[in-house]
Protein backbone atom coordinates (compact mmCIF):
# COMPACT_ATOMS: atom_id res chain seq x y z
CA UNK A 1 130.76 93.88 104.92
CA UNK A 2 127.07 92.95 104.53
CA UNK A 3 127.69 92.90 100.42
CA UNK A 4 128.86 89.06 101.22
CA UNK A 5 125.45 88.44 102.24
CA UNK A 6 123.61 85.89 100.58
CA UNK A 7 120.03 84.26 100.54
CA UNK A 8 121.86 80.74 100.86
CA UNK A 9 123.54 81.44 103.87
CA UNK A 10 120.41 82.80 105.26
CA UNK A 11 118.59 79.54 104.47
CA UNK A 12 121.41 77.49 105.72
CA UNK A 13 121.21 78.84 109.09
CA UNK A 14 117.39 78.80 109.31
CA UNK A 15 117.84 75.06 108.22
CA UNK A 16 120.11 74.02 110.76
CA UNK A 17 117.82 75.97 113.46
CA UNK A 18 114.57 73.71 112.37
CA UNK A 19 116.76 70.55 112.05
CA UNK A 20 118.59 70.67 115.25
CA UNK A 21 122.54 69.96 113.63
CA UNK A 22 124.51 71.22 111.00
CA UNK A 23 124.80 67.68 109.36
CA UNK A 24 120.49 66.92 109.59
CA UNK A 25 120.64 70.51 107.68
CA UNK A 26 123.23 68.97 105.05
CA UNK A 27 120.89 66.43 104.69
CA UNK A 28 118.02 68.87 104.14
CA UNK A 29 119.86 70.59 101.78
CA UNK A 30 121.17 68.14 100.21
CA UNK A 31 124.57 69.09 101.38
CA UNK A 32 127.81 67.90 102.59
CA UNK A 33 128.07 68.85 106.15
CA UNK A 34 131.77 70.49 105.55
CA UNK A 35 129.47 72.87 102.81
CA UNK A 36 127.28 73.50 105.95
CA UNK A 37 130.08 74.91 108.52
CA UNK A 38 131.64 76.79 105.64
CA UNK A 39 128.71 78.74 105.16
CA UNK A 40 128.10 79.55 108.24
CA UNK A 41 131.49 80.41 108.61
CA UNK A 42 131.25 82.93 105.60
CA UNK A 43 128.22 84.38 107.12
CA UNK A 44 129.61 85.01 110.69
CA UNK A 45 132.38 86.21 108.90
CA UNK A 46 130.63 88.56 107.00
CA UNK A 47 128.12 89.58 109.80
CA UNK A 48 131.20 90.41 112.25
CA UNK A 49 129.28 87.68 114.75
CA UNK A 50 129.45 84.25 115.90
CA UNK A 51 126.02 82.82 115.27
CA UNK A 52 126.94 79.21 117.22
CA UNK A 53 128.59 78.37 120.30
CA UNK A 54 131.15 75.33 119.58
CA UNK A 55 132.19 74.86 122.67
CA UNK A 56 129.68 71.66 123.52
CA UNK A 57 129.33 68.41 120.93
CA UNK A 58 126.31 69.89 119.82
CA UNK A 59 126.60 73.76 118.22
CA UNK A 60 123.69 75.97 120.16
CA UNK A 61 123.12 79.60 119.08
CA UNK A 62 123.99 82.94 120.97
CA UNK A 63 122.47 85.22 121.87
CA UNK A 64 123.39 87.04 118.48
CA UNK A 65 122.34 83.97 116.90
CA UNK A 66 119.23 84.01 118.04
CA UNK A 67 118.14 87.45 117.37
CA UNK A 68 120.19 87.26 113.26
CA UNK A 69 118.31 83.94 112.97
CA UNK A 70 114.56 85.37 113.50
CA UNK A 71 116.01 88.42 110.98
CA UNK A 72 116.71 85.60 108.49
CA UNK A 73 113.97 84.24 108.51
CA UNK A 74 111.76 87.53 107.83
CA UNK A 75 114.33 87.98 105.07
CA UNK A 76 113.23 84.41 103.57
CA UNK A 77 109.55 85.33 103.94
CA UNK A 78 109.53 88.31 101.91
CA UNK A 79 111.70 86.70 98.88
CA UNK A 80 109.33 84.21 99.01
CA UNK A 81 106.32 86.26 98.65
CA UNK A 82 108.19 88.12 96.10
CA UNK A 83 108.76 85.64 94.22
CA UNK A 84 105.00 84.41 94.63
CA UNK A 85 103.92 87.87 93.49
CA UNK A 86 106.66 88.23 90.85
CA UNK A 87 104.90 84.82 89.03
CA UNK A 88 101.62 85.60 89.77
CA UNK A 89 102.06 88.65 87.93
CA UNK A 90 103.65 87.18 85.24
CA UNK A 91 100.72 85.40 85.08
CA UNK A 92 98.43 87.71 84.56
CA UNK A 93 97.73 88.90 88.28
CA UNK A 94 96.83 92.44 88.54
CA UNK A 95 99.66 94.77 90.90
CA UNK A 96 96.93 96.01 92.43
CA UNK A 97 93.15 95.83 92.62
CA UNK A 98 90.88 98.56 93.25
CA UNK A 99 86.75 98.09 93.98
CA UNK A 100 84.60 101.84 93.92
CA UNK A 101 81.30 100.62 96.39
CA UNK A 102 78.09 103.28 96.50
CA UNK A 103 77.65 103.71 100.27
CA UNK A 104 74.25 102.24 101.26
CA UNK A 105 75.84 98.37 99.81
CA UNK A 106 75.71 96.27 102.79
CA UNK A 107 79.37 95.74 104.63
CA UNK A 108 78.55 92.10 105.48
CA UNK A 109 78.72 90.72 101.55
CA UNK A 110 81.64 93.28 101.00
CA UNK A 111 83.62 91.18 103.58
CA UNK A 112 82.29 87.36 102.36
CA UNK A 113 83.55 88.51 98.68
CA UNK A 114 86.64 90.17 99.56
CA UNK A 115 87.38 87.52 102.33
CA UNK A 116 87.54 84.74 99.45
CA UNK A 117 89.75 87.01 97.15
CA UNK A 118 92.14 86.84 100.29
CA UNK A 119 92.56 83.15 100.26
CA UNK A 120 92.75 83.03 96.39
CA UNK A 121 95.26 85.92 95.94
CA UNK A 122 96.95 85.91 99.60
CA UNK A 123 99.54 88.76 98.39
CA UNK A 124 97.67 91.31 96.35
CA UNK A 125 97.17 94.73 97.27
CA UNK A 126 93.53 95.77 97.64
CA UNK A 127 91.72 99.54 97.48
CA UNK A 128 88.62 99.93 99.05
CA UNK A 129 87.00 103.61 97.97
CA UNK A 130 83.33 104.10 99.48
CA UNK A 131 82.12 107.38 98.48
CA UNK A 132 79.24 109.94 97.60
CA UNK A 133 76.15 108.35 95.29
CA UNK A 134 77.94 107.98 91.40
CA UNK A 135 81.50 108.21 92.80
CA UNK A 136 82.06 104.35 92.01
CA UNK A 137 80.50 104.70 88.19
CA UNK A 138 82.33 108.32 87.85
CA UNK A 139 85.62 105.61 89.25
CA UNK A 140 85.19 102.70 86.82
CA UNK A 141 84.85 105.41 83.70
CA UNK A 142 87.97 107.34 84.40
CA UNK A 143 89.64 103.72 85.19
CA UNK A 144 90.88 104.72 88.86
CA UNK A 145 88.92 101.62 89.61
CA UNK A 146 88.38 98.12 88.13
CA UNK A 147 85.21 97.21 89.60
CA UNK A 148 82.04 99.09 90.81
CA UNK A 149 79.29 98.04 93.10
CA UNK A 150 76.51 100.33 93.03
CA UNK A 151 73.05 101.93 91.56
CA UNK A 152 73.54 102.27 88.18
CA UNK A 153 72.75 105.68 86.40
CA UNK A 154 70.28 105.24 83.57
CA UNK A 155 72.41 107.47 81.61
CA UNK A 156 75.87 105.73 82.01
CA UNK A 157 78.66 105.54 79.13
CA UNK A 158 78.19 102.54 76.83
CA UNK A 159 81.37 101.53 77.99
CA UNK A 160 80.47 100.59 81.58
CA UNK A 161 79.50 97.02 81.43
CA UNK A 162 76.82 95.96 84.41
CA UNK A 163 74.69 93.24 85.27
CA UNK A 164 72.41 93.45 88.54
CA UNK A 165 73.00 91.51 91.98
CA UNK A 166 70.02 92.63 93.66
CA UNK A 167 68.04 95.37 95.91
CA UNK A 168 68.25 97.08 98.92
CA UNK A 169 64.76 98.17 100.32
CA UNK A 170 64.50 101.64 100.92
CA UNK A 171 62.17 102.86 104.12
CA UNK A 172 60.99 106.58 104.51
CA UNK A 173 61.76 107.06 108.73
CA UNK A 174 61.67 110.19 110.96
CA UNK A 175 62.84 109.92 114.67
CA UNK A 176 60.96 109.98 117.56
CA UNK A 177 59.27 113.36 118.53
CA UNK A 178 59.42 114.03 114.95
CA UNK A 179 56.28 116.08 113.77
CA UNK A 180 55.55 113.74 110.87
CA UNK A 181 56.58 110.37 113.48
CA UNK A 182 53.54 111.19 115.33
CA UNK A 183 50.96 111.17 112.23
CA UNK A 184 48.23 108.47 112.74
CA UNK A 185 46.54 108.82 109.28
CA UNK A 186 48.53 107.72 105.99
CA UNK A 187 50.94 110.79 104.88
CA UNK A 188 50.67 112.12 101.40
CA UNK A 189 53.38 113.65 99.34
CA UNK A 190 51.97 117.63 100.21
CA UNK A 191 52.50 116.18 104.03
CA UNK A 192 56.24 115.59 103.35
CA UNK A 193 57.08 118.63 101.99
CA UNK A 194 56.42 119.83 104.88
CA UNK A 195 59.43 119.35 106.53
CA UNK A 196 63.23 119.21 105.91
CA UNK A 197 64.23 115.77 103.96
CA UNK A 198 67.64 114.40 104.25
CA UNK A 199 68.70 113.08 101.16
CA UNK A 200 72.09 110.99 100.15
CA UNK A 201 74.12 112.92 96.98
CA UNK A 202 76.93 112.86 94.45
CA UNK A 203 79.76 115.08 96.43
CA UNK A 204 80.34 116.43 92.83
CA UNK A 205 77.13 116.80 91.00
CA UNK A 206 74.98 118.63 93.93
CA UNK A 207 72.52 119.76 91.48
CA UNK A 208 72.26 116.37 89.22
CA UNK A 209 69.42 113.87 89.09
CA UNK A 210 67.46 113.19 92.33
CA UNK A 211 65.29 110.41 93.55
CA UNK A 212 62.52 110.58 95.75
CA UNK A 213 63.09 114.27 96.84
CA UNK A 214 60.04 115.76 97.50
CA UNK A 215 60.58 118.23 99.88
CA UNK A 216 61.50 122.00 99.12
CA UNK A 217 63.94 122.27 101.77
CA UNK A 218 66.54 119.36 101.88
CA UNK A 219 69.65 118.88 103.57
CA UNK A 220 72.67 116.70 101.43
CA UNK A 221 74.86 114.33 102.56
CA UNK A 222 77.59 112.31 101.41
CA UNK A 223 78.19 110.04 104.16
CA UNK A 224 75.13 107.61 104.68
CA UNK A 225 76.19 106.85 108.41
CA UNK A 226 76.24 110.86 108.96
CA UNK A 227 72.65 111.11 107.40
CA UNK A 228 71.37 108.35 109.70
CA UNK A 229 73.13 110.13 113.25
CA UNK A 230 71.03 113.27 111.42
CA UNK A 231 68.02 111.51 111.25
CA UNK A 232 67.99 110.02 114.85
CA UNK A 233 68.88 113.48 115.64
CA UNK A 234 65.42 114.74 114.53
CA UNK A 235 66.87 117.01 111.85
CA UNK A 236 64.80 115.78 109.18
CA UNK A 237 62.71 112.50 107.59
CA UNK A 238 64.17 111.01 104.78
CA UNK A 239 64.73 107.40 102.56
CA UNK A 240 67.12 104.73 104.40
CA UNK A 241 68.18 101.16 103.42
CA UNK A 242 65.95 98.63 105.89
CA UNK A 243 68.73 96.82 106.83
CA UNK A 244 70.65 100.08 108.60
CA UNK A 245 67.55 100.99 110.33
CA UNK A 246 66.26 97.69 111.38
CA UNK A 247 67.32 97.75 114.69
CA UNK A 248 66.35 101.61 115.50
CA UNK A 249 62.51 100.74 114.17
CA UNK A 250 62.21 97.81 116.76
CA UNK A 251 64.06 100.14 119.60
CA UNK A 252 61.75 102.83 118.43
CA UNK A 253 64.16 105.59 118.06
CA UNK A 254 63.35 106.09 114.38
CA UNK A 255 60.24 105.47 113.45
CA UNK A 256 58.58 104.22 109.64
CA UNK A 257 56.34 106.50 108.16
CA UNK A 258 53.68 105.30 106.64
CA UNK A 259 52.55 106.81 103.20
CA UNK A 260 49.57 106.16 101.12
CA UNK A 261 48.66 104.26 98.67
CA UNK A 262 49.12 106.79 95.83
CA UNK A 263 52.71 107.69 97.13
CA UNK A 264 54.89 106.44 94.83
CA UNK A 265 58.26 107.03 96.95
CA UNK A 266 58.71 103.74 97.97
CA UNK A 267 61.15 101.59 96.53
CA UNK A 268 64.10 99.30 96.53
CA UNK A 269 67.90 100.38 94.99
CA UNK A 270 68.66 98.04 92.04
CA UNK A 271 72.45 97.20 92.40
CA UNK A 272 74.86 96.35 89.83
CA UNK A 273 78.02 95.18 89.75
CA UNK A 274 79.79 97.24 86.95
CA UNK A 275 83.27 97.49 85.32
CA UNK A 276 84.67 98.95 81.83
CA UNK A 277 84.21 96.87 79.36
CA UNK A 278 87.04 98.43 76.92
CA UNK A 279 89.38 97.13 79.79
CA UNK A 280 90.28 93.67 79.97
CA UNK A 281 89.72 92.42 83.50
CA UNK A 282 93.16 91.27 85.48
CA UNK A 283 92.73 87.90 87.01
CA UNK A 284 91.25 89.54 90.43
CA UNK A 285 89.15 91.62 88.71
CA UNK A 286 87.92 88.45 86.72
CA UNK A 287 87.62 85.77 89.63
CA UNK A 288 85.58 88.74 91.63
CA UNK A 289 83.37 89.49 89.10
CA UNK A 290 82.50 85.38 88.41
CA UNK A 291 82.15 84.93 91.97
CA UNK A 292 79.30 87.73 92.29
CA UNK A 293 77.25 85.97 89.62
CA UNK A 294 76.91 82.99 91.42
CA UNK A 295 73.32 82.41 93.14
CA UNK A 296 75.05 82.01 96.43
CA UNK A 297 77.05 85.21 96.89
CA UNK A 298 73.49 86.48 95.64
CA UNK A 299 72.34 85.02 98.44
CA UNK A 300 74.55 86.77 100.81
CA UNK A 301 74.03 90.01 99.55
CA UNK A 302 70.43 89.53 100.38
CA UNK A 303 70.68 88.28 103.44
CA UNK A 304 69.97 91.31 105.68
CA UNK A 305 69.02 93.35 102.99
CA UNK A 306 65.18 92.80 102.14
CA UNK A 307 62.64 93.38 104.13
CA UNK A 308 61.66 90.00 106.07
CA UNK A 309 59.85 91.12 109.34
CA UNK A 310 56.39 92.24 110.17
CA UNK A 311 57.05 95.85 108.37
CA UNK A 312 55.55 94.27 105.47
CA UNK A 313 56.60 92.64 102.01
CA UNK A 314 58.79 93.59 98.96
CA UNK A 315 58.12 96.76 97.76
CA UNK A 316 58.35 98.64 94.06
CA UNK A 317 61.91 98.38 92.21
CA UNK A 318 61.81 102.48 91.96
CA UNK A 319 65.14 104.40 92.74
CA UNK A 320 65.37 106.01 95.78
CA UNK A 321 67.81 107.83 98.07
């Protein structure tokens, strides 16, 4: 029954629904109004139905009318966007796009970026993967991912094309009650190692390259927001972006340790913006990765980022996690 179906009778009925009569539809449509109530015909016909009550000078929809007509219309939305995507495609549009982000990049610029890739390619599919430290690199050179935003190994494959979109400051903290919190005098590195360090690390490569451990006895973690409920647990001291800890500095639940002058721990993340560069980019991929090198977007993935209260200024451009 429903094989008589077709995408013209569906419009047809949402067009005399928006124009009020079956002849200001014809007109629409560009349609004799006899070509009109023989559609609809066909489709009530074909839906088992009556979509219009005749019985007045003007035709007014039933019940079932009303409920087929709201059907149609979802109908018409989706063969419009697949037609949309169908072109766009055609065009060069990727089926899918898929971003690999290290964990400590700040949410905020994530959102501004992504938010603009919304309004500029309304209908394509978007995966998000944030993961361990190297998961977006180890991503972007087994192609599971087209772009990468993240601290880029020294060491990667000449393949992996990068340029750099700025730092994230990096603060050694300890929580409150915390032996080494307490410490009035400038720590030195013997004074760390001390005590546990929580560090941020590759979920597969435990016993790679580390930055800014120090400390014999160190507890890993993959998930940065699990590290920090660790550290405001008192469980350890250990390297944090500024901008995640901001807020429990000034509330005084965690609390900056101060290190001296010879301690070369501090530092700030360099972060790149990476893809492969044996792959050709698809049209996302491309507008995303010419929107991050403009100064602006730079701009917003500062904001929040570097250090700008009394804490002091910019620090080294070391790695550290």
């Amino acid at each position: 029954m429903l094989t008589q179906l077709t995408l013209d009778q569906l419009r047809i009925l949402a067009s005399i629904v928006d124009e009020g009569s079956f002849s200001a539809a014809g007109r629409r449509l560009g349609r004799v109004q006899s070509a009109i109530s023989h559609a609809v015909r066909n489709l009530e016909d074909a839906n088992g139905v009556t979509l219009f009550d005749r019985s007045s000078r003007r035709p007014e929809l039933t019940a079932e009318g009303r409920v087929l007509v709201n059907q149609a219309r979802r109908v018409l939305a989706q063969v419009d966007t697949y037609e949309r995507m169908a072109g766009a495609m055609a065009a060069g549009l990727e089926p899918q796009l898929t971003i690999a982000i290290d964990p400590f990049v700040p949410t905020p610029a994530v959102i501004d970026l992504l938010a603009g890739l919304r309004q500029a390619f309304p209908d394509i599919a978007v995966t998000l993967y944030t993961e361990g430290i190297g998961a977006a690199e180890r991503r972007i050179v087994a192609g599971s991912a087209s772009i990468g935003i993240c601290a880029l190994n020294p060491f990667a494959p000449v393949t992996v094309q990068a340029f750099r979109i700025g730092s994230i400051d990096m603060v050694p903290v300890a929580a409150k009650g915390h032996p080494l919190a307490g410490k009035a005098a400038l720590l030195e590195p013997e004074d760390l190692t001390e005590h546990v360090q929580l560090v941020l690390t590759d979920p597969l490569e435990s016993t790679g390259p580390n930055f800014n451990v120090v400390s014999p006895t160190v507890w890993r973690f993959v998930d940065i927001g699990r590290r920090l409920d660790f550290l405001l647990g008192g469980f350890g001291w250990g390297f944090m972006p500024h901008y995640l800890v901001r807020e429990h500095i000034a509330a005084g639940r965690l609390f900056k340790l101060a290190l001296s002058d010879a301690n070369v721990l501090l530092g700030a993340i360099d972060v790149s913006v990476i893809h492969d560069r044996s792959r050709t980019p698809g049209r996302a991929a491309q507008w995303l990765l010419t929107k991050m090198r403009e100064p602006n977007w730079h701009e917003t993935f500062a904001h929040g980022c570097l250090r700008t209260d009394h804490e002091g200024g910019q620090i080294g451009s070391v790695r550290a996690y």
